[in-house]
C-alpha atoms as a PDB file:
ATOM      1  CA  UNK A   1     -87.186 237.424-104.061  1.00  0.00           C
ATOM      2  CA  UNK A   2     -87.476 236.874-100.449  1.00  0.00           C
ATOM      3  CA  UNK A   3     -90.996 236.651 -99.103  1.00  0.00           C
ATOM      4  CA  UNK A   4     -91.272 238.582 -96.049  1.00  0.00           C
ATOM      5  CA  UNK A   5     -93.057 236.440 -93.883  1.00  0.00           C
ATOM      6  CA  UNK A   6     -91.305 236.560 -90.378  1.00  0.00           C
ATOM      7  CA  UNK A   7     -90.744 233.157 -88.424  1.00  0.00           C
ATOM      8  CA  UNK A   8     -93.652 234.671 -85.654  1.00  0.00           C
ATOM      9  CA  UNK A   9     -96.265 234.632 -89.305  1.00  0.00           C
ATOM     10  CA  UNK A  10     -95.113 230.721 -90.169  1.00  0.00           C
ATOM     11  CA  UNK A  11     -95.956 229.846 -86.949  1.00  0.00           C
ATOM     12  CA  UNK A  12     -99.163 231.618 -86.918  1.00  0.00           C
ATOM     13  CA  UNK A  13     -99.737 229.728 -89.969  1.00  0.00           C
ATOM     14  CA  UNK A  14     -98.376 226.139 -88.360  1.00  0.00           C
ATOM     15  CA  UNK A  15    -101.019 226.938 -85.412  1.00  0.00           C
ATOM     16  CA  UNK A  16    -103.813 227.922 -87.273  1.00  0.00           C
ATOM     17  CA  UNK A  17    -103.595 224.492 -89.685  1.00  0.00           C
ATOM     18  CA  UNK A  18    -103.223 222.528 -86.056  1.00  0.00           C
ATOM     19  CA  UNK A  19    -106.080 224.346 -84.681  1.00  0.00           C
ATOM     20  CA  UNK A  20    -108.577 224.114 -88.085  1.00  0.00           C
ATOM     21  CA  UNK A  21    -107.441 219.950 -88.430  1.00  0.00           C
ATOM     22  CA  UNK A  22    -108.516 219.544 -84.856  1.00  0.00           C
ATOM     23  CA  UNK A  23    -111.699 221.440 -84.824  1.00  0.00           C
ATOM     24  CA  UNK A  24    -112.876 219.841 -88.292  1.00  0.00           C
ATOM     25  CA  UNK A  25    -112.081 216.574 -86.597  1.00  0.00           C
ATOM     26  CA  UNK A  26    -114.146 217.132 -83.349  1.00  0.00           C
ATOM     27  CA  UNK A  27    -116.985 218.689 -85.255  1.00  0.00           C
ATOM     28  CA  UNK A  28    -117.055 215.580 -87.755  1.00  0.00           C
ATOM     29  CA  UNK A  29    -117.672 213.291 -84.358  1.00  0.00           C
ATOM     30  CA  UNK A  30    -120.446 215.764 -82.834  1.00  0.00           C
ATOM     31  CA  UNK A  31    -122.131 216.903 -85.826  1.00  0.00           C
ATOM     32  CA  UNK A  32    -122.712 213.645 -87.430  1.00  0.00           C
ATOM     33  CA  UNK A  33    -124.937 212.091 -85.158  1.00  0.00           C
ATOM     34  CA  UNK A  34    -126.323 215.346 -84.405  1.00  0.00           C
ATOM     35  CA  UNK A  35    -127.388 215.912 -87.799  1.00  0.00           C
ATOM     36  CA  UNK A  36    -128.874 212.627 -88.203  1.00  0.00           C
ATOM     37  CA  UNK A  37    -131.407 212.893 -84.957  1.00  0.00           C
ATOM     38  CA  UNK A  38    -131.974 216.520 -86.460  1.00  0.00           C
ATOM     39  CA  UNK A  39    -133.023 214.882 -89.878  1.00  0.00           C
ATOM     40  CA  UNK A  40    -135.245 211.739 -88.399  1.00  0.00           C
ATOM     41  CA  UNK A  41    -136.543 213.001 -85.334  1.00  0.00           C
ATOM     42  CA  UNK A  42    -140.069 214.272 -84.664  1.00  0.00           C
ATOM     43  CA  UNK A  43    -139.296 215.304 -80.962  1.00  0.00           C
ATOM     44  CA  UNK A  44    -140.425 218.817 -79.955  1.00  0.00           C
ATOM     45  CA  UNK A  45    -136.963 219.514 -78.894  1.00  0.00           C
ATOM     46  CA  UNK A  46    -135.875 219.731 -82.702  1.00  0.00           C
ATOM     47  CA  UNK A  47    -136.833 223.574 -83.309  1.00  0.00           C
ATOM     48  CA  UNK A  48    -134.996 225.011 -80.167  1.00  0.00           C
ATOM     49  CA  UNK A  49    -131.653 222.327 -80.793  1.00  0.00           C
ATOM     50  CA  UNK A  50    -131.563 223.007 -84.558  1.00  0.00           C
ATOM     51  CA  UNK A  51    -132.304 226.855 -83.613  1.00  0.00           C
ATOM     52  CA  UNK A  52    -129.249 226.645 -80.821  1.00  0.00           C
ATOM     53  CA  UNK A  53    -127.140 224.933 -83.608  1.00  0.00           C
ATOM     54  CA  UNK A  54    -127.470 227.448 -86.052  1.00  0.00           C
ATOM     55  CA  UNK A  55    -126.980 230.947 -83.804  1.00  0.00           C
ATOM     56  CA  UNK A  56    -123.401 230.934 -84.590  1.00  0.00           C
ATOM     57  CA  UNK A  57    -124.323 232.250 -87.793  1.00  0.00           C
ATOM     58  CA  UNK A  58    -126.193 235.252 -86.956  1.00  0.00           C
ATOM     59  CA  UNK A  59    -124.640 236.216 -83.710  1.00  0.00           C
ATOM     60  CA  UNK A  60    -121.442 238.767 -84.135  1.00  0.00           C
ATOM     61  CA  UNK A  61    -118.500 236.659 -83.422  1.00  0.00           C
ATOM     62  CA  UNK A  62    -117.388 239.188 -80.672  1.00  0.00           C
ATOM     63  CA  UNK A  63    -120.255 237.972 -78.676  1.00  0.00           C
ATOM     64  CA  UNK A  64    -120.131 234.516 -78.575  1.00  0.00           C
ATOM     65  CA  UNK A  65    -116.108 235.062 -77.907  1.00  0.00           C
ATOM     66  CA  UNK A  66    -117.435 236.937 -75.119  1.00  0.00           C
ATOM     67  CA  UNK A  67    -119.694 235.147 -73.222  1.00  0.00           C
ATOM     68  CA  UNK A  68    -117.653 231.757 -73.806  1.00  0.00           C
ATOM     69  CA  UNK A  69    -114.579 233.986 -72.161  1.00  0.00           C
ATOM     70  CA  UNK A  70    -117.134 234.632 -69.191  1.00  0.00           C
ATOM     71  CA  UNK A  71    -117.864 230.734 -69.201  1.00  0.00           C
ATOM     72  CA  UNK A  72    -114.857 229.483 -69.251  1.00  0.00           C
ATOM     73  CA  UNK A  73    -113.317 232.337 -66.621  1.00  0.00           C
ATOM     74  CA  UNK A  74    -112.688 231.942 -63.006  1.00  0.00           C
ATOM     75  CA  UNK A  75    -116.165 233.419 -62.329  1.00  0.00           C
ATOM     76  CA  UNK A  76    -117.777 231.200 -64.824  1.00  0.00           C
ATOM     77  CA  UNK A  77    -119.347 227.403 -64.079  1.00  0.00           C
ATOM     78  CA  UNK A  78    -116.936 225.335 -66.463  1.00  0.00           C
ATOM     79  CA  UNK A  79    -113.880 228.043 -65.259  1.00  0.00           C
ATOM     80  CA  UNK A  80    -114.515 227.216 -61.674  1.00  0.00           C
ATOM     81  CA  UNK A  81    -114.887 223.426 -62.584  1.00  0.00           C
ATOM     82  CA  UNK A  82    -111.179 223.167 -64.320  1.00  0.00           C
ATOM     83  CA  UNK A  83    -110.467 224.981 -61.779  1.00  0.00           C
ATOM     84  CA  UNK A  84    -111.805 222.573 -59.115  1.00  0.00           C
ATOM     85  CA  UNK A  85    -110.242 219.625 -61.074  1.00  0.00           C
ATOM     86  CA  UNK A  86    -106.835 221.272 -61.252  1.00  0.00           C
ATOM     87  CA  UNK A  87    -106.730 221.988 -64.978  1.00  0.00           C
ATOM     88  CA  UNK A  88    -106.896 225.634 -64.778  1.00  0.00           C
ATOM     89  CA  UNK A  89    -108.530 227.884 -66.357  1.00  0.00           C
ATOM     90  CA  UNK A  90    -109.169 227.379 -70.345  1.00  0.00           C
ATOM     91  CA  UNK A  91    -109.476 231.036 -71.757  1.00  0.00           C
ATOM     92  CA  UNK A  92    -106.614 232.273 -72.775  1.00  0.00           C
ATOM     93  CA  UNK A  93    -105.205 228.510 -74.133  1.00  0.00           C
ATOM     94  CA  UNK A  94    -105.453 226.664 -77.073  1.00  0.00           C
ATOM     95  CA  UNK A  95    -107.458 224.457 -75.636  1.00  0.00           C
ATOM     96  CA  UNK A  96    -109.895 227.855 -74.869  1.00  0.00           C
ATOM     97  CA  UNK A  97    -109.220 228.366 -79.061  1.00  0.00           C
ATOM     98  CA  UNK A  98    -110.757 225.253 -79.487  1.00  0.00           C
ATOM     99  CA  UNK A  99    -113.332 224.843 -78.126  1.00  0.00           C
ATOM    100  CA  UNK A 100    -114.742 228.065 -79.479  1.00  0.00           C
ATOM    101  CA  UNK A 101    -113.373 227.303 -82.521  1.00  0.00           C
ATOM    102  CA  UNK A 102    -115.720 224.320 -82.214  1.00  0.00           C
ATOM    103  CA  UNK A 103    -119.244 226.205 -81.389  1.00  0.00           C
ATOM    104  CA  UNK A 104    -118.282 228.817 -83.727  1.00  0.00           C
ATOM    105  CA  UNK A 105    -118.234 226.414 -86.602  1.00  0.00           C
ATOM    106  CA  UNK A 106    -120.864 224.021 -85.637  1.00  0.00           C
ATOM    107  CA  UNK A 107    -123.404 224.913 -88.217  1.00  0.00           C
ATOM    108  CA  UNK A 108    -121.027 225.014 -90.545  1.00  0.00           C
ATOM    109  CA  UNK A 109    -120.378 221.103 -89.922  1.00  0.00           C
ATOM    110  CA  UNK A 110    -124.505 220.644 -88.674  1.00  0.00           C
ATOM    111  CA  UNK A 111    -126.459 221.529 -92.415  1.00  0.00           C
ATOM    112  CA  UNK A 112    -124.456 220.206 -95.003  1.00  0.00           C
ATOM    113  CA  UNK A 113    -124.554 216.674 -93.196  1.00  0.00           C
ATOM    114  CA  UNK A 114    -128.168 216.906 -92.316  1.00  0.00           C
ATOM    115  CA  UNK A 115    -129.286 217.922 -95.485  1.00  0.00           C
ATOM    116  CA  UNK A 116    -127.277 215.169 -97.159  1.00  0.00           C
ATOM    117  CA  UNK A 117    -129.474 212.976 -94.532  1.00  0.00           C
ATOM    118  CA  UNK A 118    -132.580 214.303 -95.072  1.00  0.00           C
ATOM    119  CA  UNK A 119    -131.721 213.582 -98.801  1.00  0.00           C
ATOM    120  CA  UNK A 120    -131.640 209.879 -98.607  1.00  0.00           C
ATOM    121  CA  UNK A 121    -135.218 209.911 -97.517  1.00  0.00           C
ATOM    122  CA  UNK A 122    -136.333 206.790 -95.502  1.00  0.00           C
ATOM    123  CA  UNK A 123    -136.399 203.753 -98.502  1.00  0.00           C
ATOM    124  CA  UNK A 124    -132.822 203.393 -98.365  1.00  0.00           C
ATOM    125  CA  UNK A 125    -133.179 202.365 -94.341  1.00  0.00           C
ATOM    126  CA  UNK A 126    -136.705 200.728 -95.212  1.00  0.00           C
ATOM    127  CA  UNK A 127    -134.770 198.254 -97.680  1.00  0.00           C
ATOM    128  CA  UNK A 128    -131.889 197.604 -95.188  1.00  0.00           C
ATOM    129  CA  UNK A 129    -134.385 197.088 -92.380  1.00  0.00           C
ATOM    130  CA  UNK A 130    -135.800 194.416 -95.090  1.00  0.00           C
ATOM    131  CA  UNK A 131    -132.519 192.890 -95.137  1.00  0.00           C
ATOM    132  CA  UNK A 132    -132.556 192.597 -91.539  1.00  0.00           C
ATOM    133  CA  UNK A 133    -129.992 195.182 -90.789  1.00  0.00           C
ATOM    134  CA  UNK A 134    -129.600 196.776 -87.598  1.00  0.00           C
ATOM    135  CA  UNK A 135    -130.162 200.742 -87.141  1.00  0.00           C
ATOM    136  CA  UNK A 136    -126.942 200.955 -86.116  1.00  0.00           C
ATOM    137  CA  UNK A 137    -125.704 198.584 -89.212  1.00  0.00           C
ATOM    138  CA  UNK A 138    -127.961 200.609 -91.883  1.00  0.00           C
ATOM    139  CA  UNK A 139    -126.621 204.080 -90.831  1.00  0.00           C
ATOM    140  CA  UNK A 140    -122.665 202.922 -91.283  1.00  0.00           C
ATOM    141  CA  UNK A 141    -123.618 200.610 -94.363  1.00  0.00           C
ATOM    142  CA  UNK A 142    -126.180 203.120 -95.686  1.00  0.00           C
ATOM    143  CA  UNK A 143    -126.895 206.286 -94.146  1.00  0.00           C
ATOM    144  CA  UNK A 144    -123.168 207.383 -94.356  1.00  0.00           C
ATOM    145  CA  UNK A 145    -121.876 206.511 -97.542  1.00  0.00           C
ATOM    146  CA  UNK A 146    -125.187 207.897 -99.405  1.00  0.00           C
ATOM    147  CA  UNK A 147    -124.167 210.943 -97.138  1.00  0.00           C
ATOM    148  CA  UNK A 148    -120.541 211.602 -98.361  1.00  0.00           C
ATOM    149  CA  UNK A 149    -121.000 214.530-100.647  1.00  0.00           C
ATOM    150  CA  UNK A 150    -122.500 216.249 -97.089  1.00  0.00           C
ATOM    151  CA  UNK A 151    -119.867 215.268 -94.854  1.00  0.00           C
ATOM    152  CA  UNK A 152    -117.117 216.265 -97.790  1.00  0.00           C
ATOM    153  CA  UNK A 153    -118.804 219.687 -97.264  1.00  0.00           C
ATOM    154  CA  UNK A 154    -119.170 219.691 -94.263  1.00  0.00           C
ATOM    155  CA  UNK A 155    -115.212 218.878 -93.737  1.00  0.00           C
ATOM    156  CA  UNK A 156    -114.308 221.666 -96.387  1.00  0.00           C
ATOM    157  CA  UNK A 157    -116.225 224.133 -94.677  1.00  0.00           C
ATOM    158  CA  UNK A 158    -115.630 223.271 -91.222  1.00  0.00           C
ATOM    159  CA  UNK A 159    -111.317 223.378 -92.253  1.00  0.00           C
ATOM    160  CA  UNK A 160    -112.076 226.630 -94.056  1.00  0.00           C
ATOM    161  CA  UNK A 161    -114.045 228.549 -91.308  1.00  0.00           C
ATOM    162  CA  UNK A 162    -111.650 227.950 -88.627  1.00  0.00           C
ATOM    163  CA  UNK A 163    -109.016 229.336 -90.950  1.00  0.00           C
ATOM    164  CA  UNK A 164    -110.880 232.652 -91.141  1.00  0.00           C
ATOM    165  CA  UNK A 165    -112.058 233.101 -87.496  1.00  0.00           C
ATOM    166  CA  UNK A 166    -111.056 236.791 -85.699  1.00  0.00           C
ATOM    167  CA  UNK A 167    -113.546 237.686 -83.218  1.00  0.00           C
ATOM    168  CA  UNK A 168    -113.948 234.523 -81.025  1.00  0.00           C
ATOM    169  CA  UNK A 169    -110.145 233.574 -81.249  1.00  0.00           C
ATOM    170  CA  UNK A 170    -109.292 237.388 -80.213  1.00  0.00           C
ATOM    171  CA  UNK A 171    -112.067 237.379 -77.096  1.00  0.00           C
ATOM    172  CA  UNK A 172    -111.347 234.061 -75.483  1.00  0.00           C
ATOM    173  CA  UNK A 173    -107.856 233.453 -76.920  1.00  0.00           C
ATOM    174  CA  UNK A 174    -106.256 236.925 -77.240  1.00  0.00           C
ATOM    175  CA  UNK A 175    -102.995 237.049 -79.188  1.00  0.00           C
ATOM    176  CA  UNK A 176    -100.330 235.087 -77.592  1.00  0.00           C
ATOM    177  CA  UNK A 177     -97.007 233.894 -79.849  1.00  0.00           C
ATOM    178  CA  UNK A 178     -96.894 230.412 -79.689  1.00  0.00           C
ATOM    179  CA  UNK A 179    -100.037 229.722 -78.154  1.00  0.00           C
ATOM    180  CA  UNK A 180    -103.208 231.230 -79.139  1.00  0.00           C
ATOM    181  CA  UNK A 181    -101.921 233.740 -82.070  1.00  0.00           C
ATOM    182  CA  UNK A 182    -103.185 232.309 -85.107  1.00  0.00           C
ATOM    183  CA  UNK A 183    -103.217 233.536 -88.536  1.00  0.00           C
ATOM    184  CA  UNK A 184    -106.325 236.554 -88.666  1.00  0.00           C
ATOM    185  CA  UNK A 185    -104.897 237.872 -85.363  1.00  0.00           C
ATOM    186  CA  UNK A 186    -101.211 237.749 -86.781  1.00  0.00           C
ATOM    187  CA  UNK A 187    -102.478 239.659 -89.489  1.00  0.00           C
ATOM    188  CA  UNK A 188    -104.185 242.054 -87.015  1.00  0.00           C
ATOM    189  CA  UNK A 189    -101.633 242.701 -85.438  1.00  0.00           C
ATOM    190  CA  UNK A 190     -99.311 243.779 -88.595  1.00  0.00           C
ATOM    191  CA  UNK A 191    -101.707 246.098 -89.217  1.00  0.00           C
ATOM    192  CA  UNK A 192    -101.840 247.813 -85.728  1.00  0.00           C
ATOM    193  CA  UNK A 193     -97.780 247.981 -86.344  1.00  0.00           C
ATOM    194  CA  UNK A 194     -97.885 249.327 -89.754  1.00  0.00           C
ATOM    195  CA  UNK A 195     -96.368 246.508 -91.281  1.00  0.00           C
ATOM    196  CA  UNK A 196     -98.228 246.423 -94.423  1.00  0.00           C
ATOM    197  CA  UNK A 197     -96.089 244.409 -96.356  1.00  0.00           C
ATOM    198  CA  UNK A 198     -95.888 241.150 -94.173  1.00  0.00           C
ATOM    199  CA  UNK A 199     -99.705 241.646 -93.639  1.00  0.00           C
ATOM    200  CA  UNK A 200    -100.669 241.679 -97.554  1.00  0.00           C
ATOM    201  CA  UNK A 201     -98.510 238.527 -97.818  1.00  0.00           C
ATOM    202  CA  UNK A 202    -100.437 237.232 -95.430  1.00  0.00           C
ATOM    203  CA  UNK A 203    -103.891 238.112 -96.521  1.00  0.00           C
ATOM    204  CA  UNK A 204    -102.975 237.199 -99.851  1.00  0.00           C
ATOM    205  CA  UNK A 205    -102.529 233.531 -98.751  1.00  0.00           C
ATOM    206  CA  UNK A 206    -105.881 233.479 -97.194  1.00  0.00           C
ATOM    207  CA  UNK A 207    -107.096 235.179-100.713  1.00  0.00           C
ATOM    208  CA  UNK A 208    -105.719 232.268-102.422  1.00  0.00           C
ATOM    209  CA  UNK A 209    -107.216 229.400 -99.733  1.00  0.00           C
ATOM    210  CA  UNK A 210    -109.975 231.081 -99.999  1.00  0.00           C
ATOM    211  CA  UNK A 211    -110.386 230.720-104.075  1.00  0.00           C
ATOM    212  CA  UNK A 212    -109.289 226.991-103.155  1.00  0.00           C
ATOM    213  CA  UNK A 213    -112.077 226.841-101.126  1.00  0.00           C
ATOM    214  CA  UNK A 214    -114.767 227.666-103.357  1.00  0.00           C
ATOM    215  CA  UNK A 215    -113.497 226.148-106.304  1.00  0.00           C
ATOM    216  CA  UNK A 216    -113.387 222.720-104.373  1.00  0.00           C
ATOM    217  CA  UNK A 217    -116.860 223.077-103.039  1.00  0.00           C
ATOM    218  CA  UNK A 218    -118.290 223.757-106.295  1.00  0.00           C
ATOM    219  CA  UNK A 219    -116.524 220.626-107.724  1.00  0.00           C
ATOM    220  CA  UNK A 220    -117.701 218.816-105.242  1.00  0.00           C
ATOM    221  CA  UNK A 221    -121.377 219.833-105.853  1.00  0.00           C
ATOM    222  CA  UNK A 222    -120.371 219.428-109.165  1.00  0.00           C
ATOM    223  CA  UNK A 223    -120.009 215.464-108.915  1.00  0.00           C
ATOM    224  CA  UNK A 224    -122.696 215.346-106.086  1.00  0.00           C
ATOM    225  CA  UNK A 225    -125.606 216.743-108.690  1.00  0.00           C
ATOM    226  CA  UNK A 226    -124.016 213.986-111.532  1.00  0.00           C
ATOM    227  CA  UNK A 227    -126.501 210.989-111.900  1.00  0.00           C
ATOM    228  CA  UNK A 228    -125.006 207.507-112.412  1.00  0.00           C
ATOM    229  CA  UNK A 229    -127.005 205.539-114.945  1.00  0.00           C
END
């Protein structure tokens, strides 16, 4: 049997892997020492940052998409700066994709690593501090492996979110072959044709990454909650 997924799906499929590997990547060098200021600090600037961290999650998709495609526009401050520098204009780009792709999934990347943080609680550091360890020495030697089941999370998650996006891809990137059509847009646009068949092959896949999803996360908390005697 011939699966009917047309060469325009597989490379929806081959962008939207590049684009999810790319924006895990950049959120694992942001959120990380982002999450650990969030989970030490006692500045008053914690409430608003954590607050501006987490609006991705209750903001509709089709308005952060929008006002990052007014940013990033001719009209807007970082448009006219690319602009200025000769780069052009990022909406519209993959570059656009991913950088939305990037604010979108922030809190996804943010929590899990600062509550694996916050976890630890401050003996761990006391002890190293003891030892005569550097802060910067205690938070690679023992901040961050004490963290891992967070930033495993936080990498699953992060992967799997991207996957999934539709409304910020479709505002700033729209649905160009090749360039900013990914996977949930490909699908979209099936749909709008009437091309059922290719479509439920491809939301079956995301179905099945989906299950994947889950079931790895709850392994992973799984071995997290185990105690080692």
């Amino acid at each position: 049997m011939t699966v009917p997924i047309t060469p325009e799906a597989w490379q929806a499929i081959a962008l939207t892997l590049k684009l999810a590997a790319l924006t895990t990547v950049v959120l694992l060098l942001i959120a990380t020492p982002l999450a650990w200021w969030l989970s030490q600090t006692a500045s008053k600037w914690r409430g608003p940052i954590a607050a501006m961290v987490t609006m991705p999650l209750v903001l509709p998709p089709t308005v952060l998409g929008f006002y990052l495609l007014v940013l990033l526009g001719p009209n807007g401050w970082v448009g006219m700066l690319t602009q200025y520098l000769g780069l052009g204009l990022l909406s519209f780009s993959f570059t656009g994709l991913l950088i939305g792709s990037v604010i979108f999934s922030l809190p996804f990347a943010v929590q899990p690593i600062q509550y694996a943080f916050e976890a630890i609680g401050k003996r761990p550091m006391e002890v190293a501090a003891t030892l005569r360890a550097t802060p910067l020495d205690a938070f690679f030697t023992v901040a961050l492996p004490l963290a891992k089941p967070g930033l495993l999370t936080a990498t699953v998650l992060s992967f799997a979110h991207t996957m999934g996006e539709f409304g910020v891809v479709l505002m700033i990137g729209g649905n160009i072959p090749g360039e900013t059509r990914v996977v949930s847009t490909q699908i979209f646009g099936h749909v709008e044709a009437l091309e059922y068949t290719q479509a439920h092959w491809l939301a079956g896949l995301m179905v099945v990454f989906s299950f994947a999803v889950l079931l790895l996360l709850t392994r992973l908390k799984t071995r997290g909650h185990k105690v080692t005697p």
